[in-house]
Protein backbone atom coordinates (compact mmCIF):
# COMPACT_ATOMS: atom_id res chain seq x y z
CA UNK A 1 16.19 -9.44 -5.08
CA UNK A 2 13.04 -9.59 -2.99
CA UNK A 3 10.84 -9.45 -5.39
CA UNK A 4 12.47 -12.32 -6.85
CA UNK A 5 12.06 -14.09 -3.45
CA UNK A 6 8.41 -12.81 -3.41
CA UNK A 7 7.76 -14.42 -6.54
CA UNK A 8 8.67 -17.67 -5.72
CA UNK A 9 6.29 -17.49 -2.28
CA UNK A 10 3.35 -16.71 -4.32
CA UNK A 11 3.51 -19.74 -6.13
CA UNK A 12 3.78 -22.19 -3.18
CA UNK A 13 1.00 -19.85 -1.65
CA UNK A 14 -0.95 -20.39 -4.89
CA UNK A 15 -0.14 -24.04 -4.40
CA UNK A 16 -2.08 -23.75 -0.74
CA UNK A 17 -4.37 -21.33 -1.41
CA UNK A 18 -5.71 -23.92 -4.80
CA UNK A 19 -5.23 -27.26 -2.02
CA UNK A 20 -7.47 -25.39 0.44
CA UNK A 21 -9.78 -23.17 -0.85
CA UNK A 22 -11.17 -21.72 2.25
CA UNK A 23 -10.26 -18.52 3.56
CA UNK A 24 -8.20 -20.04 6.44
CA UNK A 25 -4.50 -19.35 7.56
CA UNK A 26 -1.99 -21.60 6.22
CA UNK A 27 1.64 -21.98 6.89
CA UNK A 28 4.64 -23.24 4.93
CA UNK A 29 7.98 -23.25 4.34
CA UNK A 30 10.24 -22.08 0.70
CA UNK A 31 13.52 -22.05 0.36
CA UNK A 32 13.82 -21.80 4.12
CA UNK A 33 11.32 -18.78 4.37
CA UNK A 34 8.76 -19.44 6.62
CA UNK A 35 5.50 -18.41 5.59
CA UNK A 36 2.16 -17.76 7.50
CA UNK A 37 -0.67 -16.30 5.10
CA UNK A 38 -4.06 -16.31 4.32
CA UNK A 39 -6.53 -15.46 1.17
CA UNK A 40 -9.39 -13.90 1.99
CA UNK A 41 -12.76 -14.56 0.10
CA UNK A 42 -12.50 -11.70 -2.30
CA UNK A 43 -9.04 -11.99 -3.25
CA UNK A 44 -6.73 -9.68 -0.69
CA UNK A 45 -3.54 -11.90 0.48
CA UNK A 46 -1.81 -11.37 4.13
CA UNK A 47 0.94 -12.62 5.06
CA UNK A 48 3.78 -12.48 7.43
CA UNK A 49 7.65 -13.62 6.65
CA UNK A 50 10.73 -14.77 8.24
CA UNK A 51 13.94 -15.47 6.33
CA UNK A 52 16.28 -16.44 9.45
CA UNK A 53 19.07 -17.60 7.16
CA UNK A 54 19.53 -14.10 5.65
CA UNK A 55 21.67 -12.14 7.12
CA UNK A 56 20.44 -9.96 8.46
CA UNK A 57 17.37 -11.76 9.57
CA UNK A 58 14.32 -10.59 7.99
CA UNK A 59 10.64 -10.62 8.69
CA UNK A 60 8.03 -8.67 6.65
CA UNK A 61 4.30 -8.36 6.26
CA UNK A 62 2.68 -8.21 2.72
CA UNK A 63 -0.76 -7.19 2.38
CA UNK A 64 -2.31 -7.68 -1.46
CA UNK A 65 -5.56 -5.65 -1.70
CA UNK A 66 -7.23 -5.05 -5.17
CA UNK A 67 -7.46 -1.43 -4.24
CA UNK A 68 -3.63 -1.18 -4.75
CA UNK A 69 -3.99 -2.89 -8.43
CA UNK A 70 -2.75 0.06 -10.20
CA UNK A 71 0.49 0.51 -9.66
CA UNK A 72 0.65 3.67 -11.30
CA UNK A 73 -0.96 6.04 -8.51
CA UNK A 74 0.68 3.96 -5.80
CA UNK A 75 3.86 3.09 -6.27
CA UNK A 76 6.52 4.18 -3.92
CA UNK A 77 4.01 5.80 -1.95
CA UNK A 78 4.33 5.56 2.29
CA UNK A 79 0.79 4.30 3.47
CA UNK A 80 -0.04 2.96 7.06
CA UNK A 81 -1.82 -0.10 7.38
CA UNK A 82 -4.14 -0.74 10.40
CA UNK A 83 -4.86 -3.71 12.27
CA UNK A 84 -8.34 -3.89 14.32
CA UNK A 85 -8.06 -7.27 16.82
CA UNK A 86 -10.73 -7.66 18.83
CA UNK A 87 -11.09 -3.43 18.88
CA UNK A 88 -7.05 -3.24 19.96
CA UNK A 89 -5.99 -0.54 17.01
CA UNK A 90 -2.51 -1.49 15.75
CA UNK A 91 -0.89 0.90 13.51
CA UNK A 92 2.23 -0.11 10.85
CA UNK A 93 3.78 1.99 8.52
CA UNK A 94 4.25 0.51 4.87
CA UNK A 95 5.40 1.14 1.28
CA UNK A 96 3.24 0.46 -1.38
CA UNK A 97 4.85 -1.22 -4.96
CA UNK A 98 3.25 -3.40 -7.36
CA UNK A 99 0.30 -3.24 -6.22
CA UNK A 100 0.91 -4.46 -2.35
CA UNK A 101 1.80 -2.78 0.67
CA UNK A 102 5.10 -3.95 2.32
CA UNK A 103 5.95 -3.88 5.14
CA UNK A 104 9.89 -4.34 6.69
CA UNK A 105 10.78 -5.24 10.40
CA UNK A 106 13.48 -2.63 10.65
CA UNK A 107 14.30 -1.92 14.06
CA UNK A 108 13.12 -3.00 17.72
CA UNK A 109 10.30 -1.06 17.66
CA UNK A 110 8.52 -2.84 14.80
CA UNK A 111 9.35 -6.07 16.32
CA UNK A 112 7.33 -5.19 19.14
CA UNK A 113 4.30 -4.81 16.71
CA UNK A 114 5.06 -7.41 14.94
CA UNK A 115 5.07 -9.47 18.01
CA UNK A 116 1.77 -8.15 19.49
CA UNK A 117 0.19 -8.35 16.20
CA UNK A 118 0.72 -12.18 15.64
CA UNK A 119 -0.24 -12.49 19.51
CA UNK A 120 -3.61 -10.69 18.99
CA UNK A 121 -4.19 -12.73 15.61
CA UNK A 122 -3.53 -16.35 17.47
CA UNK A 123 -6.25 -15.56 19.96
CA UNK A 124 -8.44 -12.69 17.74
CA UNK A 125 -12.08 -13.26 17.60
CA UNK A 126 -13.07 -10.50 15.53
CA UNK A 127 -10.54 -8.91 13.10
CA UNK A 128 -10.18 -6.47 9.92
CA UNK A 129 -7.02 -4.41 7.86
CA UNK A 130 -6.97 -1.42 6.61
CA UNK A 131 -5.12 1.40 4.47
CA UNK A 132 -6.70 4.42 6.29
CA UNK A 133 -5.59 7.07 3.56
CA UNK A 134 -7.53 4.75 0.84
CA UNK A 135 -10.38 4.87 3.25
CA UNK A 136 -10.31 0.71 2.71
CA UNK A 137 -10.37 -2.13 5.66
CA UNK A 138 -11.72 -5.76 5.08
CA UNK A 139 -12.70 -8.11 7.81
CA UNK A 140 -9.68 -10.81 7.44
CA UNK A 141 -10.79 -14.62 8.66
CA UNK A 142 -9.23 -16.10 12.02
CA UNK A 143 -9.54 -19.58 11.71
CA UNK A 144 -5.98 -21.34 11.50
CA UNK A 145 -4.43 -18.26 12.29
CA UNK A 146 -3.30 -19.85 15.95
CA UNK A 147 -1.19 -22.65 14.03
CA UNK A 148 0.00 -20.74 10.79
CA UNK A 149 1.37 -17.50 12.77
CA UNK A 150 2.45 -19.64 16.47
CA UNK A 151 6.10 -19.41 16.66
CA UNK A 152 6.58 -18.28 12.90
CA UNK A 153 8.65 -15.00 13.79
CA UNK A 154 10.76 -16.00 16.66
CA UNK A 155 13.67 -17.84 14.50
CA UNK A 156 13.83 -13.97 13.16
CA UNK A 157 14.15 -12.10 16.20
C-alpha cells in the first residue's frame, strides 16, 4: 500500500522537480500528504512525509541515491543514514527497498529526530547525507528548505 502511495508522490514531485529545475526544496500537497523534498543536482531525491489523515498518523523520510539502484544487493537490508547540519551528526536508522532508503517515524524517539532534523535543515548553512556502511554522503542544497520543511511534520505529531 505505500508503495502505491509512493508512486503517486513521485509524479507530483516529478511535476516540481520538471517546473523548477534547480536543486531547491519544494513543498506540496497529494492526496492530503504533505510533501517537503528536494532533487539534488546529480539525481538523489530527499524527502520528508506526513499523512495526518491516516490513522495512525504517519511521517517518513525517503532518501533516493543512485548507489542503492540495484535492488538486488540491497533490498531488505537495515542501513543508517546520517545527517551532517552545520557539523551537528544526526544518526537515523532505515530500510533499504527498491532502491531507496526508508525511513518510518515509529515511536517518540524518532520524532525527536525527526523534529531536530527539520529544525537544523530550516536554518542549515552547510549540509550533506550519508549511508555510512556504503561509505556514500552527498552535500544536499539548503535553499528553500526553511519554507518546504516549516511546519510540514507537526499535523503528524
Amino acid at each position: 500500500m505505500m508503495r502505491i502511495l509512493l508512486a503517486g508522490f513521485f509524479a507530483m514531485l516529478a511535476t516540481l522537480a520538471q517546473a523548477n529545475s534547480d536543486a531547491t526544496w519544494h513543498r506540496g500537497v497529494d492526496r492530503g500528504v504533505l510533501i517537503g523534498a528536494v532533487t539534488t543536482d546529480v539525481g538523489t531525491f530527499l524527502g520528508f512525509f506526513c499523512a495526518p489523515s491516516r490513522e495512525p498518523k504517519l511521517s517518513f523520510l525517503l532518501l533516493r541515491p543512485a548507489i542503492l539502484t540495484n535492488p538486488i544487493h540491497y533490498d531488505e537490508k537495515v542501513m543508517d543514514m546520517r545527517f551532517v547540519i552545520d557539523g551537528e551528526r544526526f544518526d537515523l536508522p532505515g530500510k533499504a527497498e527498491d532502491g531507496e532508503l526508508y525511513i518510518e517515524n515509529k515511536d517518540y524517539n524518532l520524532t525527536l529526530q525527526f523534529e531536530r532534523i527539520i529544525a537544523a535543515l530550516i536554518d542549515a548553512d552547510n549540509v550533506s547525507v550519508a549511508i555510512p556502511v556504503k561509505h556514500w554522503s552527498e552535500k544536499i542544497p539548503v535553499d528553500g528548505a526553511s519554507e518546504a520543511l516549516d511546519g510540514l511534520l507537526a499535523p503528524c505529531l
